[in-house]
PDB file of N, CA and C in Angstrom:
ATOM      1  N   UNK A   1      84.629  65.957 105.287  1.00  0.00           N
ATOM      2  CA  UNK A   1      84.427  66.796 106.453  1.00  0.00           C
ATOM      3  C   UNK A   1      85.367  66.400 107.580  1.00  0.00           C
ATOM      4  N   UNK A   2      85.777  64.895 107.815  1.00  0.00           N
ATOM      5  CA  UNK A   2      86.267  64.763 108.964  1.00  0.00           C
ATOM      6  C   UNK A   2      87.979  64.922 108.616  1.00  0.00           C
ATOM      7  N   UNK A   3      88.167  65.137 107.023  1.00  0.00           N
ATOM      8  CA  UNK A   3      89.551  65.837 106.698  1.00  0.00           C
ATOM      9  C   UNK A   3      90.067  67.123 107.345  1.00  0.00           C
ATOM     10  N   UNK A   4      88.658  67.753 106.959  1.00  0.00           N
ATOM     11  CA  UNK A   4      89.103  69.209 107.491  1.00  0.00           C
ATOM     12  C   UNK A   4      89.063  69.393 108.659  1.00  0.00           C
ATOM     13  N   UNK A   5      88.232  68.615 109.497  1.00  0.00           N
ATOM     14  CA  UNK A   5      88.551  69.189 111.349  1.00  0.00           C
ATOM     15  C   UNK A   5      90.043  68.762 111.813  1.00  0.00           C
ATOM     16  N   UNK A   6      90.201  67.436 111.394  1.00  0.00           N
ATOM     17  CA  UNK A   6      91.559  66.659 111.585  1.00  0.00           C
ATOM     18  C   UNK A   6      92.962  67.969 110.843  1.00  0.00           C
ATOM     19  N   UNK A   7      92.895  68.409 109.918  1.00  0.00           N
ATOM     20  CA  UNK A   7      93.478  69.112 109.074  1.00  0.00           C
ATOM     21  C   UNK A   7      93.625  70.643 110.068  1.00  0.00           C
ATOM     22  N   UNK A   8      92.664  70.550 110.776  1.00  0.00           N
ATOM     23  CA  UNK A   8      92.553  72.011 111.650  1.00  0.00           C
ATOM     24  C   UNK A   8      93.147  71.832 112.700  1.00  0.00           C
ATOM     25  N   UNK A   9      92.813  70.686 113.716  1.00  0.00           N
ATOM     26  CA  UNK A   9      93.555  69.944 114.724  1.00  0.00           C
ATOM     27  C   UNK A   9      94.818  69.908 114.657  1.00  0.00           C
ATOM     28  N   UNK A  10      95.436  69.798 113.438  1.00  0.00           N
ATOM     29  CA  UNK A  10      96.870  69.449 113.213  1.00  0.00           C
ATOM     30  C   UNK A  10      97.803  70.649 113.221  1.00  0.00           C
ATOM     31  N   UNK A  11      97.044  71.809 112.338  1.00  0.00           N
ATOM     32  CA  UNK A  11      97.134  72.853 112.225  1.00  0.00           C
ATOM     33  C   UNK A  11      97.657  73.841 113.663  1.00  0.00           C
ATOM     34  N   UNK A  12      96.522  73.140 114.218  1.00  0.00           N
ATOM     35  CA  UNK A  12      96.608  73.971 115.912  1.00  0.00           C
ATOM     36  C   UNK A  12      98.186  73.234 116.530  1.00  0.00           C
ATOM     37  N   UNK A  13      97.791  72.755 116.704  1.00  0.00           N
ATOM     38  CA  UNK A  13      99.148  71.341 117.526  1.00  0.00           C
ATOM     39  C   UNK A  13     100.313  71.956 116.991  1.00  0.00           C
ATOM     40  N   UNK A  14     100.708  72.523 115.537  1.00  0.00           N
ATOM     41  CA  UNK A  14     101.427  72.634 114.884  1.00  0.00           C
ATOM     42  C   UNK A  14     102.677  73.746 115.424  1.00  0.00           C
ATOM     43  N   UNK A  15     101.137  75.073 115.402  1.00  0.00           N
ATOM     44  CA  UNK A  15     101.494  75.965 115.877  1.00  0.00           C
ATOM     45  C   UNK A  15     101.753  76.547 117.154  1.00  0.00           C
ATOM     46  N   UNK A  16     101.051  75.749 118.325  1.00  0.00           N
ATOM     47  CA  UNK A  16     101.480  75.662 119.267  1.00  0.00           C
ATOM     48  C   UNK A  16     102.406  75.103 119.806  1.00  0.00           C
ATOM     49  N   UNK A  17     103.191  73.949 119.178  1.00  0.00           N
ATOM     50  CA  UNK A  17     104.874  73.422 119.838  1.00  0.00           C
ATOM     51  C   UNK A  17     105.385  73.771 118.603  1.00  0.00           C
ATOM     52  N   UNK A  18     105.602  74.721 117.768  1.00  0.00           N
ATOM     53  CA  UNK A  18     106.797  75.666 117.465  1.00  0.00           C
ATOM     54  C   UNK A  18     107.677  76.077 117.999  1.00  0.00           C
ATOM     55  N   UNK A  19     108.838  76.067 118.197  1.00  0.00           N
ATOM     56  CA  UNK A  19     109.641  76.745 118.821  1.00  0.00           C
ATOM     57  C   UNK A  19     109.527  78.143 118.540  1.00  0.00           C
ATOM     58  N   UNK A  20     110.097  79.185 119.932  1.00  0.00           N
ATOM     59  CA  UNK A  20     109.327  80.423 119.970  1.00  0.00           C
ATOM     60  C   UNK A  20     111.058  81.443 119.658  1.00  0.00           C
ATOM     61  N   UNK A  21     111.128  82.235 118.668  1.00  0.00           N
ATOM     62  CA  UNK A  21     112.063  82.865 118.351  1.00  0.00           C
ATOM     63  C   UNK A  21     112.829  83.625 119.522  1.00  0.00           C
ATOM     64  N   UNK A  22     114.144  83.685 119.655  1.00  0.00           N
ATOM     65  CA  UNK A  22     114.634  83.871 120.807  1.00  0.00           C
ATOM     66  C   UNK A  22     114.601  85.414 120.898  1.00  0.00           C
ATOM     67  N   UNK A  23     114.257  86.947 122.061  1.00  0.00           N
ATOM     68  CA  UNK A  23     113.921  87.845 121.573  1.00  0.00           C
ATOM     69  C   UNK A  23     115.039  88.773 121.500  1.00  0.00           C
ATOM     70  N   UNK A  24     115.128  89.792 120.498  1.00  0.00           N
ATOM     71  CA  UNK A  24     116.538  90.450 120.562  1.00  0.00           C
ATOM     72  C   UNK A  24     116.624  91.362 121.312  1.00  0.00           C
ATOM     73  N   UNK A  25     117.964  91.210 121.801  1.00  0.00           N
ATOM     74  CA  UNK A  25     118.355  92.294 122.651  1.00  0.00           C
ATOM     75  C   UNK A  25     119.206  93.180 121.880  1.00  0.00           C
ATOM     76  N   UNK A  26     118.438  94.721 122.833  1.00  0.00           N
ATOM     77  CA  UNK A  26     118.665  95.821 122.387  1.00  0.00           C
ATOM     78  C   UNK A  26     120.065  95.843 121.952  1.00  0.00           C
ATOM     79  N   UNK A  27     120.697  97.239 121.043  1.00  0.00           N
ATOM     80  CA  UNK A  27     121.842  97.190 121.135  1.00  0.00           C
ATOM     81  C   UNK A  27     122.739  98.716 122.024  1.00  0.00           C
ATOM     82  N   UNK A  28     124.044  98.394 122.840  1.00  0.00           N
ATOM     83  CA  UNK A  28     124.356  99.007 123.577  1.00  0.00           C
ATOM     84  C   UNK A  28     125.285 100.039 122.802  1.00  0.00           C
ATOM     85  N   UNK A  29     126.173 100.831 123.903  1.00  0.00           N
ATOM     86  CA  UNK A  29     126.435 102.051 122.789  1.00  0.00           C
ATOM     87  C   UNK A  29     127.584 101.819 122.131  1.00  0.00           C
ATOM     88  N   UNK A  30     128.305 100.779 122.750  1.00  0.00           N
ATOM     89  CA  UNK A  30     129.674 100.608 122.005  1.00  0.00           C
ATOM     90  C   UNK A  30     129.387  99.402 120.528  1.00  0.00           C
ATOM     91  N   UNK A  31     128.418  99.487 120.132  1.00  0.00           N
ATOM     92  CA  UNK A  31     127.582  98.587 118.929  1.00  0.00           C
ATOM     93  C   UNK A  31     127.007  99.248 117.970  1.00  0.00           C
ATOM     94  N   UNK A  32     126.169 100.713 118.274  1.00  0.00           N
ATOM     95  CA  UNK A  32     126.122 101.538 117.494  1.00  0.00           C
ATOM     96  C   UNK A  32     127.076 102.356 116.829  1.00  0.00           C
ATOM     97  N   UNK A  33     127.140 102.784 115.742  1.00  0.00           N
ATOM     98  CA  UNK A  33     128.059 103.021 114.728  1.00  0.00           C
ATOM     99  C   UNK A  33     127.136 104.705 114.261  1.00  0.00           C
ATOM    100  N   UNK A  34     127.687 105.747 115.084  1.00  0.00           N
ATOM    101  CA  UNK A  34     126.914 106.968 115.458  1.00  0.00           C
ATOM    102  C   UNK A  34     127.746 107.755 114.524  1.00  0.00           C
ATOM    103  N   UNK A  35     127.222 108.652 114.426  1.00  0.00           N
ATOM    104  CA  UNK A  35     128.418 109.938 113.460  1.00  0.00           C
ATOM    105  C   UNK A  35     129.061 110.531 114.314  1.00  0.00           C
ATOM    106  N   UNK A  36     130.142 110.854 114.609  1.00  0.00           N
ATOM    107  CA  UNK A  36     131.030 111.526 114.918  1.00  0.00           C
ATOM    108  C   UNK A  36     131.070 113.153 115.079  1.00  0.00           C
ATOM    109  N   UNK A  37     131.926 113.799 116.012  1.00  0.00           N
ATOM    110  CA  UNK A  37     132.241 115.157 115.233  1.00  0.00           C
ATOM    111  C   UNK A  37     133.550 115.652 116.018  1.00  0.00           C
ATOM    112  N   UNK A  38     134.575 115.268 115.820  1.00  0.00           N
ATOM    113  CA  UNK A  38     136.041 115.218 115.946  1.00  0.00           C
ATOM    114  C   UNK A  38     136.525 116.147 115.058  1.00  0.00           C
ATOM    115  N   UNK A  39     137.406 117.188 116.165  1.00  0.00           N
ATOM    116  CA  UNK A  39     138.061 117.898 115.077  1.00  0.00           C
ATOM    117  C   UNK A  39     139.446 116.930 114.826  1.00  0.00           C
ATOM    118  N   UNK A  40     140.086 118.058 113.388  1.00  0.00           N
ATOM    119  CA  UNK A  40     141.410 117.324 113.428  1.00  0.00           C
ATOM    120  C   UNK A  40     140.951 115.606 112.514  1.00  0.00           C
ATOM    121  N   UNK A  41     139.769 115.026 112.584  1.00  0.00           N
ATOM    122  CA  UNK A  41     139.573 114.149 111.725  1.00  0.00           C
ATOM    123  C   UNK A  41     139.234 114.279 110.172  1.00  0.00           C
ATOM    124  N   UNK A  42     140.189 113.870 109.041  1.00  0.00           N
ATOM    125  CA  UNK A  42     140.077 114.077 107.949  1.00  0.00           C
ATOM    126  C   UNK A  42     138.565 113.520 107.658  1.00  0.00           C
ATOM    127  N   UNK A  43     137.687 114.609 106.676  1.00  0.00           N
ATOM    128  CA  UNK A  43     136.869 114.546 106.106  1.00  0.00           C
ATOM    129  C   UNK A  43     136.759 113.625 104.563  1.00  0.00           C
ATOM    130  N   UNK A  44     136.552 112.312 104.336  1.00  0.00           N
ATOM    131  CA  UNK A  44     137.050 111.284 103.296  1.00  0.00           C
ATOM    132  C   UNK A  44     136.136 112.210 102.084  1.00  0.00           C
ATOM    133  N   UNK A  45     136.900 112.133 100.988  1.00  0.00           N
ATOM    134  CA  UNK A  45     136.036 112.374  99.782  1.00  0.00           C
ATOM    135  C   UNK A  45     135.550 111.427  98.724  1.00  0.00           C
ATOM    136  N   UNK A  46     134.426 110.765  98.583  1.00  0.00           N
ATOM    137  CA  UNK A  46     133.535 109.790  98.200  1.00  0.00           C
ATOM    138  C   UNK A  46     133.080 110.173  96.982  1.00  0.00           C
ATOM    139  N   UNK A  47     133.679 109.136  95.806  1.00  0.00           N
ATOM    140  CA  UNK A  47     132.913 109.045  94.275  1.00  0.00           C
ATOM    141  C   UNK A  47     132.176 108.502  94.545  1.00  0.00           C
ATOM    142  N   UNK A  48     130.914 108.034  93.834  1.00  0.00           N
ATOM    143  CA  UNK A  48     130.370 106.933  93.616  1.00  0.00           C
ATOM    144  C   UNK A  48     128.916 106.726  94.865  1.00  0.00           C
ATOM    145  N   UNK A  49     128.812 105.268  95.340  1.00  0.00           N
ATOM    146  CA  UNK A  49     128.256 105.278  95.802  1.00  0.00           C
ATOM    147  C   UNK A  49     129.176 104.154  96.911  1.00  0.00           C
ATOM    148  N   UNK A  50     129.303 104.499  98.203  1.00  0.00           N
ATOM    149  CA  UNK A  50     130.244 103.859  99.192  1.00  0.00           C
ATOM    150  C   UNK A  50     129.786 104.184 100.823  1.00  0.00           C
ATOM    151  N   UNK A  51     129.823 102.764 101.304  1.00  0.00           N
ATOM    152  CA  UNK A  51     129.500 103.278 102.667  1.00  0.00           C
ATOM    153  C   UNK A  51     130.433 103.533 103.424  1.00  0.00           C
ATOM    154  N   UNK A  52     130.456 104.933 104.761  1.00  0.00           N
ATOM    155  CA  UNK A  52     131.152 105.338 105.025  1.00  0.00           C
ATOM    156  C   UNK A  52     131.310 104.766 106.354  1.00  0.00           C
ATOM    157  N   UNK A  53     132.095 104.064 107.241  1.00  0.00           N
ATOM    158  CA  UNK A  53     132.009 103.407 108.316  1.00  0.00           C
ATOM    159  C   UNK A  53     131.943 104.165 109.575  1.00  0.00           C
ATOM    160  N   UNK A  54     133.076 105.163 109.710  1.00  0.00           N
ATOM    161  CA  UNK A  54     133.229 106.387 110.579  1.00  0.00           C
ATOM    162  C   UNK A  54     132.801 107.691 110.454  1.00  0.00           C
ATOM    163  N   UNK A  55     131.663 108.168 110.320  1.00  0.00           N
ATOM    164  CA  UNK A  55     131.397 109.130 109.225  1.00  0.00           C
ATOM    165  C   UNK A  55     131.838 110.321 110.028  1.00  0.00           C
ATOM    166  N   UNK A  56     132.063 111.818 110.520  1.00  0.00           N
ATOM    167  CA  UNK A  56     132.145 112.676 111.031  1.00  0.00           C
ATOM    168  C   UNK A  56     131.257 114.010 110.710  1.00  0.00           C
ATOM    169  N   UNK A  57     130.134 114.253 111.270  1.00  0.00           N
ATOM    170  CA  UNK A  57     129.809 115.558 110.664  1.00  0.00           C
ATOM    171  C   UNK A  57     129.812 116.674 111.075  1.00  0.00           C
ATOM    172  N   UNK A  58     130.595 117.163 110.042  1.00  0.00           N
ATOM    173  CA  UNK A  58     130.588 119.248 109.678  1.00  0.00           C
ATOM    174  C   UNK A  58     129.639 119.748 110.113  1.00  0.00           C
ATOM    175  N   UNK A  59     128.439 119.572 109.510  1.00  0.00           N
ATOM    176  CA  UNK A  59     127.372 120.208 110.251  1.00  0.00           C
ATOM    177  C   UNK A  59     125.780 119.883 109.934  1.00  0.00           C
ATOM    178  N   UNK A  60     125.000 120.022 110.887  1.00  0.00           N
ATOM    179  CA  UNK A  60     123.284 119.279 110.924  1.00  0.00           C
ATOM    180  C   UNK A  60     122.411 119.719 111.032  1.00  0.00           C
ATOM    181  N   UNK A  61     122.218 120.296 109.676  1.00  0.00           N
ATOM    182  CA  UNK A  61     121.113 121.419 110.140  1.00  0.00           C
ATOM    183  C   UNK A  61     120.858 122.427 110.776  1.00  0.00           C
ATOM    184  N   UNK A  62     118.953 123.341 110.648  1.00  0.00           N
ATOM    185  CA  UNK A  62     119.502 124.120 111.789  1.00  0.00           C
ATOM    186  C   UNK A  62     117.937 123.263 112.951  1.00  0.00           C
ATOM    187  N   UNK A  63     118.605 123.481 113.661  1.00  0.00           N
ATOM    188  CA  UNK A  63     117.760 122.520 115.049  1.00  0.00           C
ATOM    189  C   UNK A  63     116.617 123.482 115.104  1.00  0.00           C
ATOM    190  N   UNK A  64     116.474 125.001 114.579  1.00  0.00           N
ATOM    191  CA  UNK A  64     115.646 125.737 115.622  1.00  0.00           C
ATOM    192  C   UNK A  64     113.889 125.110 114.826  1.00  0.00           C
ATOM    193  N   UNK A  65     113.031 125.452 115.989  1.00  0.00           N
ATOM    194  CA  UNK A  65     111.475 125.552 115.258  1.00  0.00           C
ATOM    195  C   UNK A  65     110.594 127.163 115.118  1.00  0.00           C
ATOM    196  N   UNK A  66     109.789 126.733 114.355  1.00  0.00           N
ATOM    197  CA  UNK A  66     108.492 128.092 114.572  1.00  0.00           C
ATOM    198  C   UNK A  66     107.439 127.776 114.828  1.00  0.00           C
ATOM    199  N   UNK A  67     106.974 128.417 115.738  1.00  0.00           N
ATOM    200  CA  UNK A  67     105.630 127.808 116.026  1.00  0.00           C
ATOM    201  C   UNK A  67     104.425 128.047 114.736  1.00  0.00           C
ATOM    202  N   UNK A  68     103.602 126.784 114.883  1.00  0.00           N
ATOM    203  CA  UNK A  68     102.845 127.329 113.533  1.00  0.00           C
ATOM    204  C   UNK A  68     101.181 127.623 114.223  1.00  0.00           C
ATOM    205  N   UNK A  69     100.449 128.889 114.335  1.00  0.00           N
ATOM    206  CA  UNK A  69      99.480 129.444 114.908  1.00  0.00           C
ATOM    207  C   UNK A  69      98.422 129.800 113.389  1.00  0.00           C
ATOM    208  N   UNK A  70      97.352 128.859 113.708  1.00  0.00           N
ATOM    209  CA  UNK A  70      96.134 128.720 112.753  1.00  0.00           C
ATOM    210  C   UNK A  70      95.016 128.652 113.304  1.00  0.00           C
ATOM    211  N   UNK A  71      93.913 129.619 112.814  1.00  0.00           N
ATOM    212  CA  UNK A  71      92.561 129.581 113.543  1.00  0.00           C
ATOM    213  C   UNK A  71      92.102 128.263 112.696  1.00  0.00           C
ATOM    214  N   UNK A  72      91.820 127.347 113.357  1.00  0.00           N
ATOM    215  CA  UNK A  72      91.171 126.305 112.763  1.00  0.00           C
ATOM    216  C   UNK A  72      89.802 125.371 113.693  1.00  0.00           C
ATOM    217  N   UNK A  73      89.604 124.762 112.951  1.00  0.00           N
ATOM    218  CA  UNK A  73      88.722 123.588 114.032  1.00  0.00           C
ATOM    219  C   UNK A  73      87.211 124.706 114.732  1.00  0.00           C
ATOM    220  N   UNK A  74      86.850 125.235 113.823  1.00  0.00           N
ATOM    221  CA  UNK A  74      85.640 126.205 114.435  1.00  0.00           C
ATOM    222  C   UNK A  74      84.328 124.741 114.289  1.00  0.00           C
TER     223      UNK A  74
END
């Protein structure tokens, strides 16, 4: 018995003078690595499977919504 309180004690102590992980800072915009959309920039053509560093995109979808209207929740 007096293993395990000692064993708990130690436990505590342990975790309290841990050193405390340093916290990350955000990243700014010249760090993000964003897609592009430049004309005049060649579009690379990719076999395989390859990451693309500069990517540029043609085009994203379509942005619009619909509203969605349901009698519900009676």
């Amino acid at each position: 018995m007096e293993y395990l309180v000692y064993m708990i004690i130690v436990i505590i102590i342990a975790v309290a003078l841990q050193p405390k992980p340093p916290g990350a800072k955000p990243a700014t915009l010249s760090e993000i690595d964003a897609p592009t959309a430049e004309q005049g920039k060649p579009i690379p053509k990719v076999f395989g499977t390859y990451v693309i560093q500069s990517p540029n995109i043609v085009w994203y979808g379509d942005l619009s919504y619909t509203k969605i209207e349901s009698e519900g929740g009676k």
